[in-house]
PDB file of N, CA and C in Angstrom:
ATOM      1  N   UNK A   1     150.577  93.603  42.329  1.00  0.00           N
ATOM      2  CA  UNK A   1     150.820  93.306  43.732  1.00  0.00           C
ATOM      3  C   UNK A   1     149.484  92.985  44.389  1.00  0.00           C
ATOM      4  N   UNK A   2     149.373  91.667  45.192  1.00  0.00           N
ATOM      5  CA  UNK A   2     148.310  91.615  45.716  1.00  0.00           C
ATOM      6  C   UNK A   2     147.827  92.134  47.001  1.00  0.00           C
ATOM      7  N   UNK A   3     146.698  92.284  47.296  1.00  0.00           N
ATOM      8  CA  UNK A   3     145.962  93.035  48.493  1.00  0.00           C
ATOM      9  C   UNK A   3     144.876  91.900  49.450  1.00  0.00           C
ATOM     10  N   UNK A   4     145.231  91.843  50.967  1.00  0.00           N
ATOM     11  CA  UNK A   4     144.562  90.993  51.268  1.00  0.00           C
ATOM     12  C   UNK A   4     144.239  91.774  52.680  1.00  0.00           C
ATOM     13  N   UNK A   5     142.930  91.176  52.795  1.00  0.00           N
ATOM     14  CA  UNK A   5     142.235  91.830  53.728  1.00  0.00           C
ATOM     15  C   UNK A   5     142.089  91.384  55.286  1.00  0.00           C
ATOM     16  N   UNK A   6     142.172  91.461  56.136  1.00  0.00           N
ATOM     17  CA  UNK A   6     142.152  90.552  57.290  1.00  0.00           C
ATOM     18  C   UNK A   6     140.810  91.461  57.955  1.00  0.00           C
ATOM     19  N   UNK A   7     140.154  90.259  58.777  1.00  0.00           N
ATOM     20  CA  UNK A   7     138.549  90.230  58.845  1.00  0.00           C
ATOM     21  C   UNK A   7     137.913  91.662  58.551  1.00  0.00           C
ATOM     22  N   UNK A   8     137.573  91.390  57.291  1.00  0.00           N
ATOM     23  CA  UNK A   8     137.122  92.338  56.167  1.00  0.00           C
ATOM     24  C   UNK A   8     135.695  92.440  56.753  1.00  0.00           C
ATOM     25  N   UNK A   9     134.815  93.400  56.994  1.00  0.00           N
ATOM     26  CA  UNK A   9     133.333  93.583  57.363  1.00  0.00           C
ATOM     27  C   UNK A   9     132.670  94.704  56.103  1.00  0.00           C
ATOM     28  N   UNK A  10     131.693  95.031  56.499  1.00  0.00           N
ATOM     29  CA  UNK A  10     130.991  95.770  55.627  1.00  0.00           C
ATOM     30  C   UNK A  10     131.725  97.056  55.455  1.00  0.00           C
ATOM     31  N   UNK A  11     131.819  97.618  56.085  1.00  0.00           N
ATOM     32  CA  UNK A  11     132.843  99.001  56.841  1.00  0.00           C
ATOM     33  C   UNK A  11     134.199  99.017  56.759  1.00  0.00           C
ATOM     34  N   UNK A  12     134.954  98.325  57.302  1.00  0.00           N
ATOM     35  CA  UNK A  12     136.610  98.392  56.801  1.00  0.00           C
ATOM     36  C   UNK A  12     136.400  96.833  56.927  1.00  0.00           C
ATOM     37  N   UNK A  13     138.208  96.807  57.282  1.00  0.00           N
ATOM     38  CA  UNK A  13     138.751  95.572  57.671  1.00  0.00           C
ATOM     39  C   UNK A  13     139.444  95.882  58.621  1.00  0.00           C
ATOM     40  N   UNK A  14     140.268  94.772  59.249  1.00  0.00           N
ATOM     41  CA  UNK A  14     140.222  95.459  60.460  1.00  0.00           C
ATOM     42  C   UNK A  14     141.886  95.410  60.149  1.00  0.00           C
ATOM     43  N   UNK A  15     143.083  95.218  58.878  1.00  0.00           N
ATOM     44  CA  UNK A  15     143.740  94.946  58.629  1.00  0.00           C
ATOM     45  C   UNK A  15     143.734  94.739  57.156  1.00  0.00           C
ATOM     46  N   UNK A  16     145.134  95.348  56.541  1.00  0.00           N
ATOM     47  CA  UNK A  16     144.840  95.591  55.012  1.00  0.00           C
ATOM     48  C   UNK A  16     146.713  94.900  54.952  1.00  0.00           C
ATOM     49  N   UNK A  17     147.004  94.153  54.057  1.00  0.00           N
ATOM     50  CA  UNK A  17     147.700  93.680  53.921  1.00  0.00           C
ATOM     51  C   UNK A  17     148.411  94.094  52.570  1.00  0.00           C
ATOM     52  N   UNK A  18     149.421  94.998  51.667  1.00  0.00           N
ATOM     53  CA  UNK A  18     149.645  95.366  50.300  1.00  0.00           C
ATOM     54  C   UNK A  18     151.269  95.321  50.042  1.00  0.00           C
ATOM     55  N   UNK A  19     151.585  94.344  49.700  1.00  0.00           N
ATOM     56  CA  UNK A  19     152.704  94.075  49.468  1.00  0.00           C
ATOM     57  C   UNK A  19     153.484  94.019  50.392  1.00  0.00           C
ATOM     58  N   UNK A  20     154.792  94.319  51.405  1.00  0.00           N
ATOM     59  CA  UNK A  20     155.447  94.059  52.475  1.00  0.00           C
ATOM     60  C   UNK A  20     155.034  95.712  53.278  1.00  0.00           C
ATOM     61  N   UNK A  21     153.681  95.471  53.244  1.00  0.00           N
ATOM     62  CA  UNK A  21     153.142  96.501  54.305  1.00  0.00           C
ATOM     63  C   UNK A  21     151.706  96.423  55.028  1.00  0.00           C
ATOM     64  N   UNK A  22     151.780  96.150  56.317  1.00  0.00           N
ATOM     65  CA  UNK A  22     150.477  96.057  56.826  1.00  0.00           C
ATOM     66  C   UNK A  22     149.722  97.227  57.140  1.00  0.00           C
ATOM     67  N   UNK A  23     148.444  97.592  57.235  1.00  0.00           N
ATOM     68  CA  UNK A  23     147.943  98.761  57.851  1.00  0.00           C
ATOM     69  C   UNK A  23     146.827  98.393  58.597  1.00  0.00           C
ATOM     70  N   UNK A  24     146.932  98.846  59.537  1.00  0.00           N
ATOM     71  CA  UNK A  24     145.414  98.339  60.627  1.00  0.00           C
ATOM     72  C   UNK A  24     144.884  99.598  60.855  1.00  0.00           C
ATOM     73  N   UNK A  25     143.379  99.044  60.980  1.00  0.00           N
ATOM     74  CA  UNK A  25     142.592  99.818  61.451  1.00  0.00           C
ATOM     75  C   UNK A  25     142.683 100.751  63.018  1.00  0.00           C
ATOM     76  N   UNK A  26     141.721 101.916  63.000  1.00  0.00           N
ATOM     77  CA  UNK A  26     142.036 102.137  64.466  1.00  0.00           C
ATOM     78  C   UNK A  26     141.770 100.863  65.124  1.00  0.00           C
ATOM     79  N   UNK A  27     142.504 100.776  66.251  1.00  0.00           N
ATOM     80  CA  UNK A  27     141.986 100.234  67.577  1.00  0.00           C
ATOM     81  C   UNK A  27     141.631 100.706  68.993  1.00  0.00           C
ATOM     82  N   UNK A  28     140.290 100.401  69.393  1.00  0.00           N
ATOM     83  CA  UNK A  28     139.826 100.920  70.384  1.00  0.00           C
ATOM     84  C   UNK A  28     139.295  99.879  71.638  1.00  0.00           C
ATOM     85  N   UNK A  29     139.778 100.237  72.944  1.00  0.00           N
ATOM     86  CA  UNK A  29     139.701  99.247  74.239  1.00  0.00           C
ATOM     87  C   UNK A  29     138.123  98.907  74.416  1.00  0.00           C
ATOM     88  N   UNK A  30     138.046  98.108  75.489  1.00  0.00           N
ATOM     89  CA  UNK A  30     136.372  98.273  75.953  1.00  0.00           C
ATOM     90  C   UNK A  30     136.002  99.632  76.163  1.00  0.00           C
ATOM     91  N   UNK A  31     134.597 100.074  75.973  1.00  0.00           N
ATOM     92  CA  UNK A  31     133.944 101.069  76.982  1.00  0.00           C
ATOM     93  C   UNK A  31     134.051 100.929  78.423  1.00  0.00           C
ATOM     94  N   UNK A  32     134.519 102.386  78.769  1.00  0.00           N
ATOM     95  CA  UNK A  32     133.952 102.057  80.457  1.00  0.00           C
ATOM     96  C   UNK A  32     135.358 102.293  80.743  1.00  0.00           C
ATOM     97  N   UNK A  33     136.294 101.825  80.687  1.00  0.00           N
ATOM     98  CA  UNK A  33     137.362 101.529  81.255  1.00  0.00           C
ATOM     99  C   UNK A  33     138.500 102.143  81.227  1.00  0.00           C
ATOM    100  N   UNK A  34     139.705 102.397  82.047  1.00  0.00           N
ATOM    101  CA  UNK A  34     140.224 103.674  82.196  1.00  0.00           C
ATOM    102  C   UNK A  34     141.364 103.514  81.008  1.00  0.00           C
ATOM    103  N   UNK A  35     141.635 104.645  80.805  1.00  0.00           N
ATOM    104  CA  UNK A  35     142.787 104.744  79.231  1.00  0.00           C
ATOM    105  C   UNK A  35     143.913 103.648  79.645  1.00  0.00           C
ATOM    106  N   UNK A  36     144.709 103.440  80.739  1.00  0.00           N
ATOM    107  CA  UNK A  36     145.722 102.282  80.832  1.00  0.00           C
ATOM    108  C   UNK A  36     144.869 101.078  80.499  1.00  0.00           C
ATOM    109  N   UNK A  37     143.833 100.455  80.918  1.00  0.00           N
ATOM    110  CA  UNK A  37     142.991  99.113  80.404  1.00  0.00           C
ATOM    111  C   UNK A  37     143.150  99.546  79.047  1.00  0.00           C
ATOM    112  N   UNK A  38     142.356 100.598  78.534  1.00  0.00           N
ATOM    113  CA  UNK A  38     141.761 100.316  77.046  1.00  0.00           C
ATOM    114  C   UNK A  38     143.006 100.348  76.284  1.00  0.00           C
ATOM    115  N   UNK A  39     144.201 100.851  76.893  1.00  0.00           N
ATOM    116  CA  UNK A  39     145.082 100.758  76.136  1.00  0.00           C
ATOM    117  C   UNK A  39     146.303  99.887  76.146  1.00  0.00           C
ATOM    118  N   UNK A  40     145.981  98.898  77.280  1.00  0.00           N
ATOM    119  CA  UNK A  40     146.470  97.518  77.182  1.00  0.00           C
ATOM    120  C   UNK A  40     145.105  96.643  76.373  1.00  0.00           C
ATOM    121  N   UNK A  41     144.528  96.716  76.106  1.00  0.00           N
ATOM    122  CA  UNK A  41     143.074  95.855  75.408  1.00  0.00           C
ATOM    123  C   UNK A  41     143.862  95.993  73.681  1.00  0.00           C
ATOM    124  N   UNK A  42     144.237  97.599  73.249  1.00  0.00           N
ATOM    125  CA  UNK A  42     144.662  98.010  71.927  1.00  0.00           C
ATOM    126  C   UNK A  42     145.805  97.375  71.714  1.00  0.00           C
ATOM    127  N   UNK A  43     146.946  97.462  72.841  1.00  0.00           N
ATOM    128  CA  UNK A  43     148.008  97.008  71.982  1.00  0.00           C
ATOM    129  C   UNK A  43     148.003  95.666  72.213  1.00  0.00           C
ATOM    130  N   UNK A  44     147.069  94.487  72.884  1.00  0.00           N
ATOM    131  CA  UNK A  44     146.908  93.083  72.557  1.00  0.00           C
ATOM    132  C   UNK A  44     146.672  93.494  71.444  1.00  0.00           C
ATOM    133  N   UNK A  45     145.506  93.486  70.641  1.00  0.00           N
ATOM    134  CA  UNK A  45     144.670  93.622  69.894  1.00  0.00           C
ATOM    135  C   UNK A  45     145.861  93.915  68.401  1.00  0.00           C
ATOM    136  N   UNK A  46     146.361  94.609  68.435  1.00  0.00           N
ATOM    137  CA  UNK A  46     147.797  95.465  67.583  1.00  0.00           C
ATOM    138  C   UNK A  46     148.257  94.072  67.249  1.00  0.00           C
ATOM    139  N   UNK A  47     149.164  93.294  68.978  1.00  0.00           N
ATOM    140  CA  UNK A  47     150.048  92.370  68.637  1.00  0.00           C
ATOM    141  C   UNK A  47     148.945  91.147  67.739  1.00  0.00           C
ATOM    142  N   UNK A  48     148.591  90.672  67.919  1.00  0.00           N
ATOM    143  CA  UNK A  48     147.053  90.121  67.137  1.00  0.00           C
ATOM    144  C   UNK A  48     147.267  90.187  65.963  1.00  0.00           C
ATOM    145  N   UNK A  49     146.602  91.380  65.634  1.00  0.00           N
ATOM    146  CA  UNK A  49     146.697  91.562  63.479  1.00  0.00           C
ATOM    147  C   UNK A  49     147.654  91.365  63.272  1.00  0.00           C
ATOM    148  N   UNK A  50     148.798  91.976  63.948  1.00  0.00           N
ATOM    149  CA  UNK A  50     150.198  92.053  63.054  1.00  0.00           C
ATOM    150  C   UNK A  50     150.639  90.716  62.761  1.00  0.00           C
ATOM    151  N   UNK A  51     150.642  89.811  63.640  1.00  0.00           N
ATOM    152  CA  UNK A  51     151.298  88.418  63.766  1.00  0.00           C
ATOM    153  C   UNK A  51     149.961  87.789  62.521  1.00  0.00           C
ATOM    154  N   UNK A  52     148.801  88.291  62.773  1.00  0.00           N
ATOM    155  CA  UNK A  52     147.753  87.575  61.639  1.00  0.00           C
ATOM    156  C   UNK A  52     148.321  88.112  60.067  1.00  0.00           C
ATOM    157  N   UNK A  53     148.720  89.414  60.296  1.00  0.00           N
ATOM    158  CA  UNK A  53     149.394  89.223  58.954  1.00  0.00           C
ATOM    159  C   UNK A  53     151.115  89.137  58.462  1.00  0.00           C
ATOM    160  N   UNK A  54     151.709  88.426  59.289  1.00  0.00           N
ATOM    161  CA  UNK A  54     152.895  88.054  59.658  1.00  0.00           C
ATOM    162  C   UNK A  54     153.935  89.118  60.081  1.00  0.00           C
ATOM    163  N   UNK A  55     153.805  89.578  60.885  1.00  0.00           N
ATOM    164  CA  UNK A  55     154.381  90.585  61.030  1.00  0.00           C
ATOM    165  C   UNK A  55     154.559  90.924  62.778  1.00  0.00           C
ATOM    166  N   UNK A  56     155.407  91.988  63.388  1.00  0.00           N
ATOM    167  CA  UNK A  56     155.022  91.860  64.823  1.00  0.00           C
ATOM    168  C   UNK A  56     155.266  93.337  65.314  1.00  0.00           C
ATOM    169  N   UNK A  57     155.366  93.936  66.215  1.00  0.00           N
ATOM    170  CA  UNK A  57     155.265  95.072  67.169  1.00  0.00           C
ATOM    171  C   UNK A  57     156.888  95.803  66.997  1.00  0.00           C
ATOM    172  N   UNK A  58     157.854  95.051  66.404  1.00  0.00           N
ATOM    173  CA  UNK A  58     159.893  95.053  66.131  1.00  0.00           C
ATOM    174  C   UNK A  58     159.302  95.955  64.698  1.00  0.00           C
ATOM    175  N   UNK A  59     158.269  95.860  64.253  1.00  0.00           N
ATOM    176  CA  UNK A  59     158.686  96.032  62.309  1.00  0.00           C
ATOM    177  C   UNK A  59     157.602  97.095  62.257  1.00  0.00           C
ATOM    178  N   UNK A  60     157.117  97.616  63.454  1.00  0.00           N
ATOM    179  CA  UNK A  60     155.980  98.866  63.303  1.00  0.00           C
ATOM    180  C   UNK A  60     157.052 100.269  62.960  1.00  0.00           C
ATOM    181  N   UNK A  61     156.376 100.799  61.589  1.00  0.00           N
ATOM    182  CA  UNK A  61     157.019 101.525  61.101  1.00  0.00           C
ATOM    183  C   UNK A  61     156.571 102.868  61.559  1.00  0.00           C
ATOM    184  N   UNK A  62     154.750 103.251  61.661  1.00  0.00           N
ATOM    185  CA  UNK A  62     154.309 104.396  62.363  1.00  0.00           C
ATOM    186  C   UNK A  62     153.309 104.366  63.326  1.00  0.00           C
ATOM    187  N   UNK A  63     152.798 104.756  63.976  1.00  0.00           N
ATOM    188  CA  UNK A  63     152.078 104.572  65.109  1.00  0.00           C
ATOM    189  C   UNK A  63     151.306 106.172  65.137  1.00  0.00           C
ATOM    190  N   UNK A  64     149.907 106.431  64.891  1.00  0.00           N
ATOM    191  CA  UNK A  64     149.041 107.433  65.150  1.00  0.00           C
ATOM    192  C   UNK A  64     148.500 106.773  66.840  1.00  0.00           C
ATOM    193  N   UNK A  65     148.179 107.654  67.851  1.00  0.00           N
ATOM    194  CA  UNK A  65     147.259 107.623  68.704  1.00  0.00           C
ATOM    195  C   UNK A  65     146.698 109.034  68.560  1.00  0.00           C
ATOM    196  N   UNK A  66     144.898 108.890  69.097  1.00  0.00           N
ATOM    197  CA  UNK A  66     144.422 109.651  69.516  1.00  0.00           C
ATOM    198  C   UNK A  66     143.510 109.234  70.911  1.00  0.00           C
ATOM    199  N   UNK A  67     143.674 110.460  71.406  1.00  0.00           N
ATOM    200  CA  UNK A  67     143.654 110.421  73.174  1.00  0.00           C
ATOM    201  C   UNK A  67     141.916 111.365  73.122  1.00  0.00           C
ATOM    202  N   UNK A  68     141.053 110.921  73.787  1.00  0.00           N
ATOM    203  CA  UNK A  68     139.945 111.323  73.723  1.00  0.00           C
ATOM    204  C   UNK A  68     139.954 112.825  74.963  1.00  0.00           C
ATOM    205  N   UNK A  69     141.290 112.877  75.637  1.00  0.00           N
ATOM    206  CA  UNK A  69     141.335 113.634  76.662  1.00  0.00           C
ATOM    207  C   UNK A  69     142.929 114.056  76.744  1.00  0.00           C
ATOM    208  N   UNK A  70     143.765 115.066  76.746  1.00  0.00           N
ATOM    209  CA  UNK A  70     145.192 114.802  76.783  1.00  0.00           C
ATOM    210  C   UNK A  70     146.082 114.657  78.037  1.00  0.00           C
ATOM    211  N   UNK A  71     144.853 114.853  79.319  1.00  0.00           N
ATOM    212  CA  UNK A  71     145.435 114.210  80.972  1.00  0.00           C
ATOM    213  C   UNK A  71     145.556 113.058  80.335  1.00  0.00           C
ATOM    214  N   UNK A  72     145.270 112.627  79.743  1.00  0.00           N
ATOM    215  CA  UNK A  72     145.514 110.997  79.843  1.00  0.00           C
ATOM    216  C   UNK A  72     146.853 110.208  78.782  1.00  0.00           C
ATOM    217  N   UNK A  73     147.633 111.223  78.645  1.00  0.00           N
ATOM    218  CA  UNK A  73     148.985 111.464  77.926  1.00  0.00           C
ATOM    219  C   UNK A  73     149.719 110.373  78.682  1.00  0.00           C
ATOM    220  N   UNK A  74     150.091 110.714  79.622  1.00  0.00           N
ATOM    221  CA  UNK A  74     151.172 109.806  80.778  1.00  0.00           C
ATOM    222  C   UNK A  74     151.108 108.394  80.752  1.00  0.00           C
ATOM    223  N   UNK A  75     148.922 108.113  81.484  1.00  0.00           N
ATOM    224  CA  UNK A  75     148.925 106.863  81.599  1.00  0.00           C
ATOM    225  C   UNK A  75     148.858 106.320  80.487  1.00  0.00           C
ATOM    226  N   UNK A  76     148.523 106.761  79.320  1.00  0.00           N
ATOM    227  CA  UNK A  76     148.933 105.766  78.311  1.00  0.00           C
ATOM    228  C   UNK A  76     150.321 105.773  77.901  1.00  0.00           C
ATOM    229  N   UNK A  77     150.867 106.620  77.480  1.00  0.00           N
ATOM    230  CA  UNK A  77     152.764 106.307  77.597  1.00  0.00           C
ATOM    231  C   UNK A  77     153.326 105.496  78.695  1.00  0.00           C
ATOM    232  N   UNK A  78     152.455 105.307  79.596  1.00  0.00           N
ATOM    233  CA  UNK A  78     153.480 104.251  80.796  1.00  0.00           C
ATOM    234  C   UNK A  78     152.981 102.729  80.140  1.00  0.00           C
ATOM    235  N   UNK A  79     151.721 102.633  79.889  1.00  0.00           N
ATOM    236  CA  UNK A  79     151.459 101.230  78.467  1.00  0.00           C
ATOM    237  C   UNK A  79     152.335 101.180  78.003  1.00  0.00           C
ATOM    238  N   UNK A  80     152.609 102.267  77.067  1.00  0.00           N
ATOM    239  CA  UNK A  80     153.100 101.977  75.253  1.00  0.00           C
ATOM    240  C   UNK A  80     154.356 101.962  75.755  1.00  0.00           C
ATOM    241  N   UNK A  81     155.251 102.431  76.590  1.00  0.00           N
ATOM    242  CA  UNK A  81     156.587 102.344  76.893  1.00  0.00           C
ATOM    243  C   UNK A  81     156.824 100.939  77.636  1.00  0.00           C
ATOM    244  N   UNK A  82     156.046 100.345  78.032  1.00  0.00           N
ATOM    245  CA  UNK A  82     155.994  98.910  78.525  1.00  0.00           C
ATOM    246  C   UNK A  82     155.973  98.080  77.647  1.00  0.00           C
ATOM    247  N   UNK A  83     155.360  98.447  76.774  1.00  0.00           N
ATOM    248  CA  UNK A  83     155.162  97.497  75.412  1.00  0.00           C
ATOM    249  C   UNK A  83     155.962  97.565  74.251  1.00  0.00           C
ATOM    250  N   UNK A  84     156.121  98.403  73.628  1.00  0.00           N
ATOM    251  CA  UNK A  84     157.025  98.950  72.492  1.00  0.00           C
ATOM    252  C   UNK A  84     158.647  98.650  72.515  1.00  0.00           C
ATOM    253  N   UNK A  85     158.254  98.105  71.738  1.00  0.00           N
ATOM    254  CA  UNK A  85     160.289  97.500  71.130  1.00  0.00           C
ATOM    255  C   UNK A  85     160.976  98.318  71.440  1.00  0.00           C
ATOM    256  N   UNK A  86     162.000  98.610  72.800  1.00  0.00           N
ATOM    257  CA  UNK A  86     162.642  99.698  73.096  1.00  0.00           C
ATOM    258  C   UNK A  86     163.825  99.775  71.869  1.00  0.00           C
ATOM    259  N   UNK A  87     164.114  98.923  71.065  1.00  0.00           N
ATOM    260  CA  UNK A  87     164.977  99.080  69.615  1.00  0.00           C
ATOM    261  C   UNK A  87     164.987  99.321  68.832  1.00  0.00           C
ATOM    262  N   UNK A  88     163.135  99.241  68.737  1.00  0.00           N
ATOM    263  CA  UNK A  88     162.887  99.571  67.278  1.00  0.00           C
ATOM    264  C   UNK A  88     160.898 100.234  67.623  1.00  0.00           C
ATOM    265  N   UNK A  89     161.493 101.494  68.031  1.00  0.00           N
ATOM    266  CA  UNK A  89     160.313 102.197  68.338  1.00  0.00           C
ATOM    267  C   UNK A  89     159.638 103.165  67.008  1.00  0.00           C
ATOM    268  N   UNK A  90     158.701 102.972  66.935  1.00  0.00           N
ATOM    269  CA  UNK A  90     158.278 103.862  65.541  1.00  0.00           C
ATOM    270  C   UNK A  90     157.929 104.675  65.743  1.00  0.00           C
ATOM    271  N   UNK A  91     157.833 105.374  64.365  1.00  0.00           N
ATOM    272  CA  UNK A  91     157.466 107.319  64.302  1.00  0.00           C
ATOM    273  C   UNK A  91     156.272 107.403  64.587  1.00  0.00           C
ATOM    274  N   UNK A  92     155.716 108.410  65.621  1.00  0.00           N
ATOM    275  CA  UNK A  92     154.702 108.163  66.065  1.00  0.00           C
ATOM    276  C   UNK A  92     154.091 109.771  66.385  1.00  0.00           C
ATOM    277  N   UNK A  93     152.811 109.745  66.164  1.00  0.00           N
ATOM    278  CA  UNK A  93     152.131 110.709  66.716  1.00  0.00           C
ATOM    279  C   UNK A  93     151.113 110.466  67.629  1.00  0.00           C
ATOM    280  N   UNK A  94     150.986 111.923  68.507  1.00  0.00           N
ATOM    281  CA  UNK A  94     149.730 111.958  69.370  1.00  0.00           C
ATOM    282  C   UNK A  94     148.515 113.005  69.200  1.00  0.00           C
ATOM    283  N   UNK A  95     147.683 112.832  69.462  1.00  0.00           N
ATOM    284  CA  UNK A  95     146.930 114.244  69.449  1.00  0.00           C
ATOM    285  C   UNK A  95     145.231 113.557  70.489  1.00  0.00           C
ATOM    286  N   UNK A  96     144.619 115.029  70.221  1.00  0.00           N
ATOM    287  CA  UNK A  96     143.514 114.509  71.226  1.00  0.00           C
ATOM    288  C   UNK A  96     142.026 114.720  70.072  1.00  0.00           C
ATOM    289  N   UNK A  97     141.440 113.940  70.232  1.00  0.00           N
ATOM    290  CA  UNK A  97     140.553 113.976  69.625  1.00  0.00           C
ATOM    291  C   UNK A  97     138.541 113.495  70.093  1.00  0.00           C
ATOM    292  N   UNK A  98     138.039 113.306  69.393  1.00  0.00           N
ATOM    293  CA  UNK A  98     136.673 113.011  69.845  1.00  0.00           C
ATOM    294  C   UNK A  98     136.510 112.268  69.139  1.00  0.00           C
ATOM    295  N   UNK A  99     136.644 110.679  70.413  1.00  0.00           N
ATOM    296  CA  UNK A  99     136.200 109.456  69.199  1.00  0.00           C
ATOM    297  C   UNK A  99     134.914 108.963  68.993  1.00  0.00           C
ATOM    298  N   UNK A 100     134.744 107.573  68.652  1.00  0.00           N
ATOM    299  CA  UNK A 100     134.048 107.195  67.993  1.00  0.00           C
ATOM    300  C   UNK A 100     132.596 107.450  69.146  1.00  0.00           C
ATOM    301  N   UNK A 101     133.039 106.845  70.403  1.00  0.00           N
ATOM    302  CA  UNK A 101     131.825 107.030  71.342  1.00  0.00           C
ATOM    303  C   UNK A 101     132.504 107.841  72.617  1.00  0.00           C
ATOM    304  N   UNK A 102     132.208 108.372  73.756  1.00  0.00           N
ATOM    305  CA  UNK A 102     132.619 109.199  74.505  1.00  0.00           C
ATOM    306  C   UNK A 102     133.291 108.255  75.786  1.00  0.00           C
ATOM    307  N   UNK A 103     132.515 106.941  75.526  1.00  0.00           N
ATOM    308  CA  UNK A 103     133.612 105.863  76.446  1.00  0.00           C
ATOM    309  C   UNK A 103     134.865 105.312  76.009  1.00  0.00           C
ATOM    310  N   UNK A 104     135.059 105.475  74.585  1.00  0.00           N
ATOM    311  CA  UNK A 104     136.722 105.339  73.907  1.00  0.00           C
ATOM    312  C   UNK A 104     137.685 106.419  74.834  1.00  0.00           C
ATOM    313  N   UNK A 105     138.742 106.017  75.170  1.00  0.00           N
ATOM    314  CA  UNK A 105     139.267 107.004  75.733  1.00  0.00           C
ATOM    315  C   UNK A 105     141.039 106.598  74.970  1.00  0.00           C
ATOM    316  N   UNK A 106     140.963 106.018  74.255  1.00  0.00           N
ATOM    317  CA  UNK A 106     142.481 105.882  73.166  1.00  0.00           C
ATOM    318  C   UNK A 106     141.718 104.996  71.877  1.00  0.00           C
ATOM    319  N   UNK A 107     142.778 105.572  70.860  1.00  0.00           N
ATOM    320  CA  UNK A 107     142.013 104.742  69.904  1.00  0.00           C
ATOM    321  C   UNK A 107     144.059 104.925  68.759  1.00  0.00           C
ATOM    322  N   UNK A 108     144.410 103.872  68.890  1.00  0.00           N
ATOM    323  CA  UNK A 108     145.503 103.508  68.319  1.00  0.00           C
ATOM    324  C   UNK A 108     145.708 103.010  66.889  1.00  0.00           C
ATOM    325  N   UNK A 109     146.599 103.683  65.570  1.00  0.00           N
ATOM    326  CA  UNK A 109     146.579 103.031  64.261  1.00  0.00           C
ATOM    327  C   UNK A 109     147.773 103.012  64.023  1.00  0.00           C
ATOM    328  N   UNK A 110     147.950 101.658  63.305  1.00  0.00           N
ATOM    329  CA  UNK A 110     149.622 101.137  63.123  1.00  0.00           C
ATOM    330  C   UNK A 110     149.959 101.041  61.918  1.00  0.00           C
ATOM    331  N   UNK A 111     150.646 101.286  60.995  1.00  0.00           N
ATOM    332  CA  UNK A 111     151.452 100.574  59.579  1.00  0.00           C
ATOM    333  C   UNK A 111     152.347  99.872  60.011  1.00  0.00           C
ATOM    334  N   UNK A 112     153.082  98.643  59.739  1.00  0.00           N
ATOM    335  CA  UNK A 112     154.206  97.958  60.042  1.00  0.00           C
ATOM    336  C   UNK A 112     154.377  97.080  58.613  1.00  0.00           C
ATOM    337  N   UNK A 113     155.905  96.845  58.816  1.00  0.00           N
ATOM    338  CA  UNK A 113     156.373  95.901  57.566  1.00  0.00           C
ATOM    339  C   UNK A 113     156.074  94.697  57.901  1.00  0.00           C
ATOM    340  N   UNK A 114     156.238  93.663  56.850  1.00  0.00           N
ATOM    341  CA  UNK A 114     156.275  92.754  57.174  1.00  0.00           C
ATOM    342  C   UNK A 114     157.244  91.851  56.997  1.00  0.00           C
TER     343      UNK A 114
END
C-alpha cells in the first residue's frame, strides 16, 4: 500500500496520506489572536489538506483538539459547531494543554477517509 506525503518538510508533513486514510498534522491559527480567529484560521487550513488529499470535512473520522486554556471551550465549539458536518460529525476529543508557543491558543488534529 502506498504512502504519500503532502508538503513533507524536514520535521513532519503537514499531511500523510496511507491507503483510504488521511492524517494531518496538528493545526495551529496565527499568534496573537483570539481562540475563535485561530480557530477559524485551523479549520480553513483542515478544509485545505483534506480536499489536497481528496477528501473533505463529511469523511472526518476523529478529531483531537487541544485548548491551550479550557475558558476557551465555548468559543471554540461555537467555530467547530459552525463548521462541522452536522451529519457526519466525528469522534472527537478535547483537553487542555501547553502548546507549541504560549500565543497558540487551539491546536487541532484530524484523521479522515478518503
Amino acid at each position: 500500500m502506498s504512502i504519500r506525503r503532502i508538503e513533507p518538510g524536514r520535521r513532519m508533513s503537514a499531511a500523510v496520506v496511507h491507503g483510504n486514510t488521511v492524517y494531518l498534522a496538528g493545526q495551529v491559527g496565527n499568534p496573537g489572536e483570539d481562540v475563535s480567529k485561530q480557530t477559524e484560521t485551523v479549520l480553513a487550513e483542515i478544509d485545505r489538506l483534506l480536499a489536497e488529499a481528496g477528501s473533505d470535512k463529511s469523511k472526518i473520522l476523529q478529531a483531537t483538539i487541544w485548548l491551550a486554556d479550557m475558558k476557551d471551550f465555548a468559543a471554540m465549539n461555537a467555530v467547530w459547531d459552525a463548521w462541522v458536518d452536522p451529519a457526519n460529525p466525528p469522534a472527537r476529543a478535547t483537553g487542555e494543554s501547553a502548546l507549541a508557543a504560549p500565543e497558540y491558543r487551539v491546536e487541532i488534529i484530524v484523521v479522515a477517509a478518503i
